[in-house]
Protein backbone atom coordinates (compact mmCIF):
# COMPACT_ATOMS: atom_id res chain seq x y z
CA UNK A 1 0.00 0.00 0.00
CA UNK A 2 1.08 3.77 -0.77
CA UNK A 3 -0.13 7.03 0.49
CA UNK A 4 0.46 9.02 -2.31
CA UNK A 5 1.69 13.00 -0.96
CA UNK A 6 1.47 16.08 -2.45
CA UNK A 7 3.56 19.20 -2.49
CA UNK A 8 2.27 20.97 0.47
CA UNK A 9 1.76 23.85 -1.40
CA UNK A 10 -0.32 22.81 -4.12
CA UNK A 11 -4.08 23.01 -4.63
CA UNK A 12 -6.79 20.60 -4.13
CA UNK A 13 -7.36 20.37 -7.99
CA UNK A 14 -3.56 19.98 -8.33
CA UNK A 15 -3.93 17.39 -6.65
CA UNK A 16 -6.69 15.68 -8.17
CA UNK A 17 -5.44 16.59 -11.41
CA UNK A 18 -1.74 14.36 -10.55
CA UNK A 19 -4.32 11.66 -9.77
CA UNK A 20 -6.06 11.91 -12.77
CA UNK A 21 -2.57 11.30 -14.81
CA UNK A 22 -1.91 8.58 -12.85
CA UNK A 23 -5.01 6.95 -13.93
CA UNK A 24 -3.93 8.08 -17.49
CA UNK A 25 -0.54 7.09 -17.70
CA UNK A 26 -1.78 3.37 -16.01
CA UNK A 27 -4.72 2.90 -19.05
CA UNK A 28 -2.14 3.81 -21.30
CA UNK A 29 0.76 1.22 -20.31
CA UNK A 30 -1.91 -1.56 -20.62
CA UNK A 31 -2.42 -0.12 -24.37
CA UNK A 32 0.89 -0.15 -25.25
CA UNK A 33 1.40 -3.51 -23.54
CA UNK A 34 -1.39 -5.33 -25.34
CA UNK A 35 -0.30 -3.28 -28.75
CA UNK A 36 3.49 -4.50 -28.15
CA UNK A 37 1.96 -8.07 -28.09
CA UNK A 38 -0.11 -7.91 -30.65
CA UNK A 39 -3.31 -8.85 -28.67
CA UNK A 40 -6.60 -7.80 -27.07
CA UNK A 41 -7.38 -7.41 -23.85
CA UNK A 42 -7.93 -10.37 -21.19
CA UNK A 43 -10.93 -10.45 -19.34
CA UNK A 44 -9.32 -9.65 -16.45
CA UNK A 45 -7.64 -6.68 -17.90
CA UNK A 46 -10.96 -5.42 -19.81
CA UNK A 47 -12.37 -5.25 -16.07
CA UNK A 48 -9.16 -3.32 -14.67
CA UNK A 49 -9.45 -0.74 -17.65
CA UNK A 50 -13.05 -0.17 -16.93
CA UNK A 51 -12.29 0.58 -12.79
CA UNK A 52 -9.54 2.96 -14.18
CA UNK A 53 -11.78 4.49 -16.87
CA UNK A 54 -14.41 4.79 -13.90
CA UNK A 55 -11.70 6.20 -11.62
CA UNK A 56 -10.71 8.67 -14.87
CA UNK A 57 -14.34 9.96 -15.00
CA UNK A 58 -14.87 10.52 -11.35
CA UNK A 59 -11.92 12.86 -10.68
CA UNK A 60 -12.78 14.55 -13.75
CA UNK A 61 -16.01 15.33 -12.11
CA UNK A 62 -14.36 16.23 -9.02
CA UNK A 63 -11.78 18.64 -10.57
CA UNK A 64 -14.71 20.58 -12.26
CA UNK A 65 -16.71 20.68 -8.55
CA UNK A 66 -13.49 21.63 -6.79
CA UNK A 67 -12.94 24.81 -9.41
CA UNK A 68 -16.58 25.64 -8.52
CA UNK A 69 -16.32 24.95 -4.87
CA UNK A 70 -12.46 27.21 -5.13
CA UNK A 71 -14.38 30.27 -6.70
CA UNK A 72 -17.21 30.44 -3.67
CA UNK A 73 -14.28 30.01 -1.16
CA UNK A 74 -12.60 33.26 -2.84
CA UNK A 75 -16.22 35.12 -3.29
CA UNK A 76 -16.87 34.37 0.43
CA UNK A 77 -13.41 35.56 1.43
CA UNK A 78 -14.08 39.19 -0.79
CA UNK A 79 -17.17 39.69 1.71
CA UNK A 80 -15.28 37.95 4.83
CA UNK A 81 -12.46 39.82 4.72
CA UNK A 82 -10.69 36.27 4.72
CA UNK A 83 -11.88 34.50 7.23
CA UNK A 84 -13.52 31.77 4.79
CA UNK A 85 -10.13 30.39 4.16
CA UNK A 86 -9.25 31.09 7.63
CA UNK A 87 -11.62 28.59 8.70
CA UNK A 88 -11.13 25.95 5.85
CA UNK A 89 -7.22 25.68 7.02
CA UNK A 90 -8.15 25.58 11.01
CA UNK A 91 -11.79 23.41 11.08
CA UNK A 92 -9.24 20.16 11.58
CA UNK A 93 -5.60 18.64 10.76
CA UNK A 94 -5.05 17.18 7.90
CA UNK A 95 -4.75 13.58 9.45
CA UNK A 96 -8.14 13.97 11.14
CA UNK A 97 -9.77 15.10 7.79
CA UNK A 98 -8.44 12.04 5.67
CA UNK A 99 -9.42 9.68 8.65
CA UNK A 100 -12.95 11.12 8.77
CA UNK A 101 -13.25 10.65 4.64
CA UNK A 102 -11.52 7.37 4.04
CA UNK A 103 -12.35 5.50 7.22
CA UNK A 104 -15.35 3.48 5.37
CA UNK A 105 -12.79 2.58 2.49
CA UNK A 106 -10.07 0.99 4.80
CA UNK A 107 -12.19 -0.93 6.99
CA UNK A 108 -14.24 -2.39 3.88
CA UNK A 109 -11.14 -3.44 2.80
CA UNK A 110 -10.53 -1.97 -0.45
CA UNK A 111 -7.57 -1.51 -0.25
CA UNK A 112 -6.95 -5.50 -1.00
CA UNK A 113 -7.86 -6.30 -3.76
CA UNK A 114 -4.81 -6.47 -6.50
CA UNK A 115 -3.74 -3.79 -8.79
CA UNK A 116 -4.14 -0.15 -8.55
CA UNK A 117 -6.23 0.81 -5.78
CA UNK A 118 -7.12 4.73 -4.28
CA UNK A 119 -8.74 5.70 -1.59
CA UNK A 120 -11.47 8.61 -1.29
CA UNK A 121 -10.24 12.36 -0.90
CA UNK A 122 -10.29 14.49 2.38
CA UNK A 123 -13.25 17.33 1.58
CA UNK A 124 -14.47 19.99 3.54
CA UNK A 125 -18.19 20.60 3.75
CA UNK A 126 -18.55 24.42 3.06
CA UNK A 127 -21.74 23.93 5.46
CA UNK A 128 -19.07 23.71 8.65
CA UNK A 129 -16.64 26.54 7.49
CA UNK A 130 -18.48 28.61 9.84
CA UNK A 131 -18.54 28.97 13.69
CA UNK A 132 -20.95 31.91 13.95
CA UNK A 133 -24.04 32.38 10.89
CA UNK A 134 -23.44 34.04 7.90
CA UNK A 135 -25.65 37.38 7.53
CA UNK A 136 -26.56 40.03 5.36
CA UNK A 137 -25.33 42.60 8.37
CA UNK A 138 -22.32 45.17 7.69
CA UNK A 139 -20.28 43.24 10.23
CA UNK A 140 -21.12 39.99 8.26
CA UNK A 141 -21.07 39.05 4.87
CA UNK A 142 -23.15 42.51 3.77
CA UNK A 143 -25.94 42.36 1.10
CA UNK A 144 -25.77 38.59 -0.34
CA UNK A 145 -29.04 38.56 -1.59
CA UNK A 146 -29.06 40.50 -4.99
CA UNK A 147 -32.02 42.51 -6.35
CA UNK A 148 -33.07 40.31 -9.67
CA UNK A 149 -33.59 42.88 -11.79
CA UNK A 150 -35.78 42.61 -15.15
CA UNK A 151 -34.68 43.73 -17.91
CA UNK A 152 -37.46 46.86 -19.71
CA UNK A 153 -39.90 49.14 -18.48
CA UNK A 154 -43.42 47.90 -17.52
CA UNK A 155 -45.68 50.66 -19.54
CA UNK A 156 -48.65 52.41 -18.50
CA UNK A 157 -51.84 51.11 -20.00
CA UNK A 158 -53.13 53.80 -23.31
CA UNK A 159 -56.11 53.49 -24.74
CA UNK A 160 -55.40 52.13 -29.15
CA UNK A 161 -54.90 54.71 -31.47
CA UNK A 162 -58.03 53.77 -33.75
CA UNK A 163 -59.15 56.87 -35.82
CA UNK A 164 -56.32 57.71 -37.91
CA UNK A 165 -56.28 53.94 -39.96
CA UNK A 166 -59.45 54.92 -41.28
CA UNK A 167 -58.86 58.32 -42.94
CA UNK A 168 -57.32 58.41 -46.74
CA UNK A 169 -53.79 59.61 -45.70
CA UNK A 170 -52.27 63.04 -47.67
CA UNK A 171 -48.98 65.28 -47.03
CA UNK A 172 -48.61 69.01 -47.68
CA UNK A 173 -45.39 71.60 -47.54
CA UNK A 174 -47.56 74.32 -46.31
CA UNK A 175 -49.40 75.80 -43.15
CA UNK A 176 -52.80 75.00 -44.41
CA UNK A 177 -55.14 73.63 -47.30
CA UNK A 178 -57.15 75.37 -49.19
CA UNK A 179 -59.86 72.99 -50.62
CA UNK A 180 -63.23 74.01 -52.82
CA UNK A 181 -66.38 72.65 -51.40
CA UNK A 182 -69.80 71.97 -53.50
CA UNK A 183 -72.32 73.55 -51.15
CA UNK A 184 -75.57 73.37 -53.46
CA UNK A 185 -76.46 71.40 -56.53
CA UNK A 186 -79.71 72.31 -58.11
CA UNK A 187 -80.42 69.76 -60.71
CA UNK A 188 -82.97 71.11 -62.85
CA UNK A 189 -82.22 68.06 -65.74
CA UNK A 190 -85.68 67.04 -67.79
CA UNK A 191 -86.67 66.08 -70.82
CA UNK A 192 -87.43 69.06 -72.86
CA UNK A 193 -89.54 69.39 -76.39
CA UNK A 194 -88.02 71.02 -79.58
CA UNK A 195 -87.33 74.58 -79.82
CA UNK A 196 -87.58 75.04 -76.28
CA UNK A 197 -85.27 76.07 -73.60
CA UNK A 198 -83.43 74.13 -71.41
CA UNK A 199 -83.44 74.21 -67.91
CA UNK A 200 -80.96 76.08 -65.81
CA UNK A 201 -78.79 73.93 -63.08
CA UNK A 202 -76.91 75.82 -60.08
CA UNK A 203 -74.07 74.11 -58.96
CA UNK A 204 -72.82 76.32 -55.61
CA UNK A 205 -69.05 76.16 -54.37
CA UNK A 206 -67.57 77.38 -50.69
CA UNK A 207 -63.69 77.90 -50.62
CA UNK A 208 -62.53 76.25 -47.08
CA UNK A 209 -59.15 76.41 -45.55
CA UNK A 210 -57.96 73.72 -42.92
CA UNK A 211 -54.79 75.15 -40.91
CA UNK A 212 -52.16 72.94 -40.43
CA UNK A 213 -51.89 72.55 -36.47
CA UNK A 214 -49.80 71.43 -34.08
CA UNK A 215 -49.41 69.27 -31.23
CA UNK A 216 -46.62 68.89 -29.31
CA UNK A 217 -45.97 68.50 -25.42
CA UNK A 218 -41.84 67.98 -24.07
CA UNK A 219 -40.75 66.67 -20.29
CA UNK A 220 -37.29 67.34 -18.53
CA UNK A 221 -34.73 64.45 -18.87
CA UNK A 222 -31.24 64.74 -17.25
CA UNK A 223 -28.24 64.44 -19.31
CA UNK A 224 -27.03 61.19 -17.69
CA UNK A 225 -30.42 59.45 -18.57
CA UNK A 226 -29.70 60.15 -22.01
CA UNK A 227 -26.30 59.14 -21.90
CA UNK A 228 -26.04 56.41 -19.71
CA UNK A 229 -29.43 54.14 -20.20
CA UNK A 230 -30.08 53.86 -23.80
CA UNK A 231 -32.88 51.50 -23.48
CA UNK A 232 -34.45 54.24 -20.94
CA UNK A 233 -33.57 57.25 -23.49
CA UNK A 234 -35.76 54.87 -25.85
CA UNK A 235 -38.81 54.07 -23.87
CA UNK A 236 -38.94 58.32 -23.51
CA UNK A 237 -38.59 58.32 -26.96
CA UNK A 238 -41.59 56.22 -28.22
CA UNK A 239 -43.50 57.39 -24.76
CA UNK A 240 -43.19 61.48 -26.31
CA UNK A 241 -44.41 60.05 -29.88
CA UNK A 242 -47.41 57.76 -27.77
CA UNK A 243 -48.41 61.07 -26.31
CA UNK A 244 -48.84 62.55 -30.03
CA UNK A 245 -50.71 60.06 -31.24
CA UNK A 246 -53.45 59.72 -28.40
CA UNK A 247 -53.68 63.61 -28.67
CA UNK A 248 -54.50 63.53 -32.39
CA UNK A 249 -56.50 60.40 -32.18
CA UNK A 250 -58.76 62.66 -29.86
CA UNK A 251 -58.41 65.46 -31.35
CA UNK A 252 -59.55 63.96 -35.02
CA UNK A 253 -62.86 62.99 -33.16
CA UNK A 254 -63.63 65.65 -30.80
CA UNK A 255 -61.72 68.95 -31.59
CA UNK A 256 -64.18 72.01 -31.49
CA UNK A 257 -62.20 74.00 -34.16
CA UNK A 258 -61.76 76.85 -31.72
CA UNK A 259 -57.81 77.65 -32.50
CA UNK A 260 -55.32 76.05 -31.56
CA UNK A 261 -57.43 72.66 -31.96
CA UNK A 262 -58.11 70.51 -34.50
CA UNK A 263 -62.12 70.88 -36.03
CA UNK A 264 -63.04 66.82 -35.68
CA UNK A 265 -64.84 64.79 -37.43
CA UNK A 266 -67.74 64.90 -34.56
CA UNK A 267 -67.80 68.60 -35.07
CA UNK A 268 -67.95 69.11 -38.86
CA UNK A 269 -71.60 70.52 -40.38
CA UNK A 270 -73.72 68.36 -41.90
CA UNK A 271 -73.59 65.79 -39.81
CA UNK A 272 -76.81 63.13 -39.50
CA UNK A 273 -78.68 62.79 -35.88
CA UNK A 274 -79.60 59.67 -35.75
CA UNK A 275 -77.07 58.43 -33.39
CA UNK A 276 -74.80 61.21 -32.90
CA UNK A 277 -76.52 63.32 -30.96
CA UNK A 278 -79.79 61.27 -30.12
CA UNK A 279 -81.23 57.61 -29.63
CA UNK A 280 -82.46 54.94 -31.41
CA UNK A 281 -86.35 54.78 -32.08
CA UNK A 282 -88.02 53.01 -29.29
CA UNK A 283 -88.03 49.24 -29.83
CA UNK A 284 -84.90 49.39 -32.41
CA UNK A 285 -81.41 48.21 -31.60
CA UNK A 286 -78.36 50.28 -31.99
CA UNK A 287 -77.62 47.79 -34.72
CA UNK A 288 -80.65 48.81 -36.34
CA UNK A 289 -79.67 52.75 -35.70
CA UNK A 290 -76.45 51.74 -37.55
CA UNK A 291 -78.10 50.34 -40.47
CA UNK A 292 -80.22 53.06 -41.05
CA UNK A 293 -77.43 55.24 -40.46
CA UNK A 294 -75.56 53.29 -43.45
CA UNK A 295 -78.91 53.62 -45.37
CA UNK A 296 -79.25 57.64 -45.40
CA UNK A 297 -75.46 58.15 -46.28
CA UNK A 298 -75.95 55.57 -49.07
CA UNK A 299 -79.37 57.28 -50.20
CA UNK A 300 -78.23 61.01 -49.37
CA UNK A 301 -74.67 61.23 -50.32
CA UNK A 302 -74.76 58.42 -52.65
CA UNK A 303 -71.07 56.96 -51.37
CA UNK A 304 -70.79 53.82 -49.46
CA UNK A 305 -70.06 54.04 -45.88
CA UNK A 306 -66.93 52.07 -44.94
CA UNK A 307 -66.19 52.29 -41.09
CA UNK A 308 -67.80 52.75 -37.95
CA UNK A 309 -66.41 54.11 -34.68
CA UNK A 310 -68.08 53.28 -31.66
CA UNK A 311 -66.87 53.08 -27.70
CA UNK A 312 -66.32 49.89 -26.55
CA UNK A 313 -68.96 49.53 -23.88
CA UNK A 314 -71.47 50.08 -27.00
CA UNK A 315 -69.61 47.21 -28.21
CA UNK A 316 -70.10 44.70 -25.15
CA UNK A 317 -74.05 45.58 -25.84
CA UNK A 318 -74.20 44.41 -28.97
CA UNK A 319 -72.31 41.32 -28.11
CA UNK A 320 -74.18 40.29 -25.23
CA UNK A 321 -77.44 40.11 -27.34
CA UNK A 322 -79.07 36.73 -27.20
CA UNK A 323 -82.08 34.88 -28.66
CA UNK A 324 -85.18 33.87 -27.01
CA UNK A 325 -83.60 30.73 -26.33
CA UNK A 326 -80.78 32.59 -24.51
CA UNK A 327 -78.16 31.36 -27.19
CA UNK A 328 -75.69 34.21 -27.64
CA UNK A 329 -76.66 36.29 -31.34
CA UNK A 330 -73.10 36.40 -32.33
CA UNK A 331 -69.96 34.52 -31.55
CA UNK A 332 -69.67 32.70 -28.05
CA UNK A 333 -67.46 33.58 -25.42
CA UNK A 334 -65.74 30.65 -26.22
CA UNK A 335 -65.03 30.89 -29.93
CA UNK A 336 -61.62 32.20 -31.38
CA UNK A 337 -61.74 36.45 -31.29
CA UNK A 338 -62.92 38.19 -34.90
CA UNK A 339 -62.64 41.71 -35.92
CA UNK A 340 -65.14 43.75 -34.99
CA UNK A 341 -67.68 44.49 -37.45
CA UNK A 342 -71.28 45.22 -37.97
CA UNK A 343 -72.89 45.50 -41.17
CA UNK A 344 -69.99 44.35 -43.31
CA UNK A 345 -68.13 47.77 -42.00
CA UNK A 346 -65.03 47.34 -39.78
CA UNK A 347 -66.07 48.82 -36.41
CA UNK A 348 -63.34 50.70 -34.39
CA UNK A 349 -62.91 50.86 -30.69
CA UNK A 350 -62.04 53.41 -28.69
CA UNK A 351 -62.44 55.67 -25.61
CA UNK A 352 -62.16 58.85 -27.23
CA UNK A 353 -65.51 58.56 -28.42
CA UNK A 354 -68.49 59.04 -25.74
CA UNK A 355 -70.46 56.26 -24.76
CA UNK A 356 -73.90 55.96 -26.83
CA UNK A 357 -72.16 58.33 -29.51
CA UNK A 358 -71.80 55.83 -32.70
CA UNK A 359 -70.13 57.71 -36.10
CA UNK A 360 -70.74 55.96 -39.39
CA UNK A 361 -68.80 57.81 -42.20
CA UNK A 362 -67.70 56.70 -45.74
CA UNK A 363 -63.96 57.73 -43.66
CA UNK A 364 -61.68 56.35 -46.46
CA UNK A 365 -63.51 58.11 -49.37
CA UNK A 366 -64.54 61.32 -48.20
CA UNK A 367 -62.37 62.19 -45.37
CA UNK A 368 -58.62 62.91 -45.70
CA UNK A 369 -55.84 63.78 -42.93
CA UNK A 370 -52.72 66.06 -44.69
CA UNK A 371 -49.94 65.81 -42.55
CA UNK A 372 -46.71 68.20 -42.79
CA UNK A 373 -43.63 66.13 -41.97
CA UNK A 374 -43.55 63.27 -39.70
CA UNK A 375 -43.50 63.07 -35.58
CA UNK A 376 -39.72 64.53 -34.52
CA UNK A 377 -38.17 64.02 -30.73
CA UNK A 378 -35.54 66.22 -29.62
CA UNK A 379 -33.52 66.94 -27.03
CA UNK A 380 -32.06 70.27 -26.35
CA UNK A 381 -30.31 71.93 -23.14
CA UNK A 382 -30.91 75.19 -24.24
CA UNK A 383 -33.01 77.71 -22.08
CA UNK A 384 -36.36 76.87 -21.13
CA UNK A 385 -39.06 79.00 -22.44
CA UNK A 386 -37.27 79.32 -26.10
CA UNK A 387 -37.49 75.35 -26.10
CA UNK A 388 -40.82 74.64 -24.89
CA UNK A 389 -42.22 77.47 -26.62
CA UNK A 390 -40.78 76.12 -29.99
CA UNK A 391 -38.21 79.56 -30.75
CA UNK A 392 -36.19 76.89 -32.33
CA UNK A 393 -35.74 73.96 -33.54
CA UNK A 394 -36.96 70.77 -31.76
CA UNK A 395 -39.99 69.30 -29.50
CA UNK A 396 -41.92 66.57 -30.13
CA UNK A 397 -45.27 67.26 -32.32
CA UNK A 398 -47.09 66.53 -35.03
CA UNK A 399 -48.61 68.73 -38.05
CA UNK A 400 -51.44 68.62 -40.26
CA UNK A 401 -55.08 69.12 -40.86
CA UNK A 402 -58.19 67.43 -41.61
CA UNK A 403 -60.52 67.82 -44.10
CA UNK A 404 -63.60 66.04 -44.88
């Protein structure tokens, strides 16, 4: 029997590494032996190359644990001041600690049995490094327990930005259109006999002019938040845009046209009563109010509707409706979500439009939305009032007008 020693200042994976080439350099003189004789393994020898291939496999295990096990020693020394390996190198002698691990092995006898034979490593349960508990005081180990920190910004909930998709887009380079308007058209058109006159027509025309407006709003942001959190400096970003959008969404339905706001659609002459500013006829749905609505812009305007804009707890009341049977009218709660729609139209949602206030329109054929230049951010550190009060260049807005 040999008790193989170490330098006494090498490591515990030195030392399980020298092992580990023992067990190499042993599988590979029975190799070479069997090559040089130009034969196979016995059986006995197939069984000694498995133990050492075994052996080879378990202190490679142990050499990756013991790197693991070497780097918490050193973290717990950085908040210890030490005393970590202090205790590892005074819990117990080094006699004590290889009598406490290898005691099983010895009296089992394995240490008999022919050949190569090794007997377990001395290891120190981190658990009894100790004498007094570890805690997250100053005098202790300090703050152990990290924060676990997400990654992104959790946003605010906004209401969907619904009214825009359903305009017929335009651009302009100016600060307002000018667009003619037919006001009257008397068609006095009739079959008339020879010889005699035909009837005069009056076709009637109003010039209107749309200002392009804009809407803008700005927040203070220090110069290290720009500089030093770019995902931060780009949640501000597409907040500041977020805020132009919901303002314009609104403003597209309910501006009064009193300077500096937008006229909206809700606001603009001519507009039908049937559901904007009234009810439906006793014993009618609003779906029926919406079809007649579709009706008399079909019959008076002679264009096709092609959207309706409605808040969503007018929406719920149309879903809800049921039979006599109580069997739900349209789709279940239980059936895959559709796009809204009544009619054939495509119905949009939104909060910006009062509650039992429904707008039919023929949006994407008589209503457009000019728009001068795009949404800009910027950043500026110059004074104040000549920022927020755009005396030059940057903000965050949006331009344009809206004509119907």
């Amino acid at each position: 029997m040999s008790l193989v020693t170490m330098p006494s200042g090498s490591t515990a994976v030195d030392r399980l590494v020298q092992q580990q080439a023992l067990v190499y350099r042993q599988m590979e003189a029975m190799v070479k032996q069997a090559e040089a004789e130009s034969r196979g393994f016995t059986e006995e020898e197939t069984k000694r190359y498995k133990e050492l291939t075994d052996q080879h496999a378990h202190l490679e295990k142990r050499i990756g644990q013991t790197h693991s096990d070497a780097e918490q020693l050193r973290a717990l020394d950085r908040l210890t001041g030490g005393a970590a390996t202090q205790a590892y190198s005074t819990r117990s002698s080094a006699g004590t600690l290889f009598a406490e691990a290898t005691g099983e092995f010895f009296k089992a006898g394995g240490h008999r049995r022919s050949g190569y034979w090794e007997s377990p490593a001395a290891e120190v349960p981190y658990s009894s490094l100790f004498a007094t508990t570890l805690t997250e005081g100053a005098g202790s180990g300090g703050a152990l327990v990290v924060p676990d920190y997400r990654p992104g910004i959790v946003p605010g909930a906004t209401r969907p930005i619904v009214v825009m998709d359903l305009l017929m887009p335009g651009t302009t380079n100016s600060n307002a259109v000018v667009y003619m308007q037919e006001t009257t058209f008397t068609n006095a058109a009739t079959p008339v006999a020879e010889g005699t006159a035909k009837p005069e027509s009056a076709l009637v025309f109003a010039q209107v002019t749309e200002p392009v407006l804009k809407i803008a709003h700005w927040l203070p942001v220090s110069d290290e938040l720009l500089e030093d959190v770019p995902a931060i400096s780009a949640y501000i970003d597409g907040r500041l845009r977020l805020g132009v959008q919901l303002a314009e969404d609104d403003q597209l339905l309910n501006g009064n046209g009193t300077l500096p706001n937008f006229r909206g659609l809700l606001n603009r002459s001519g507009l039908a009563t049937t559901i904007v500013q009234g009810t439906p006829t006793a014993g009618e749905s609003v779906a029926d109010a919406i079809l007649r609505q579709i009706a008399a812009i079909t019959t008076t305007s002679f264009t096709a509707p092609t959207g309706i804009v409605m808040n969503p707890a007018d929406w719920v009341s149309q879903q809800i409706l049921k039979s006599t049977t109580n069997d739900y009218i349209g789709p279940s709660p239980f059936e895959t979500p559709i796009t809204p729609t009544l009619w054939g139209l495509p119905v949009a949602l939104t909060a910006a439009i009062a509650a039992k206030t429904v707008l039919v329109g023929a949006f994407a054929t008589m209503a457009q939305f000019f728009r001068r230049g795009g949404i800009s951010v910027a950043a500026s550190n110059s004074h104040q009032d000549y920022f927020v009060k755009n005396l030059n260049n940057g903000g965050t807005a949006s331009e344009g007008a809206c004509a119907n």
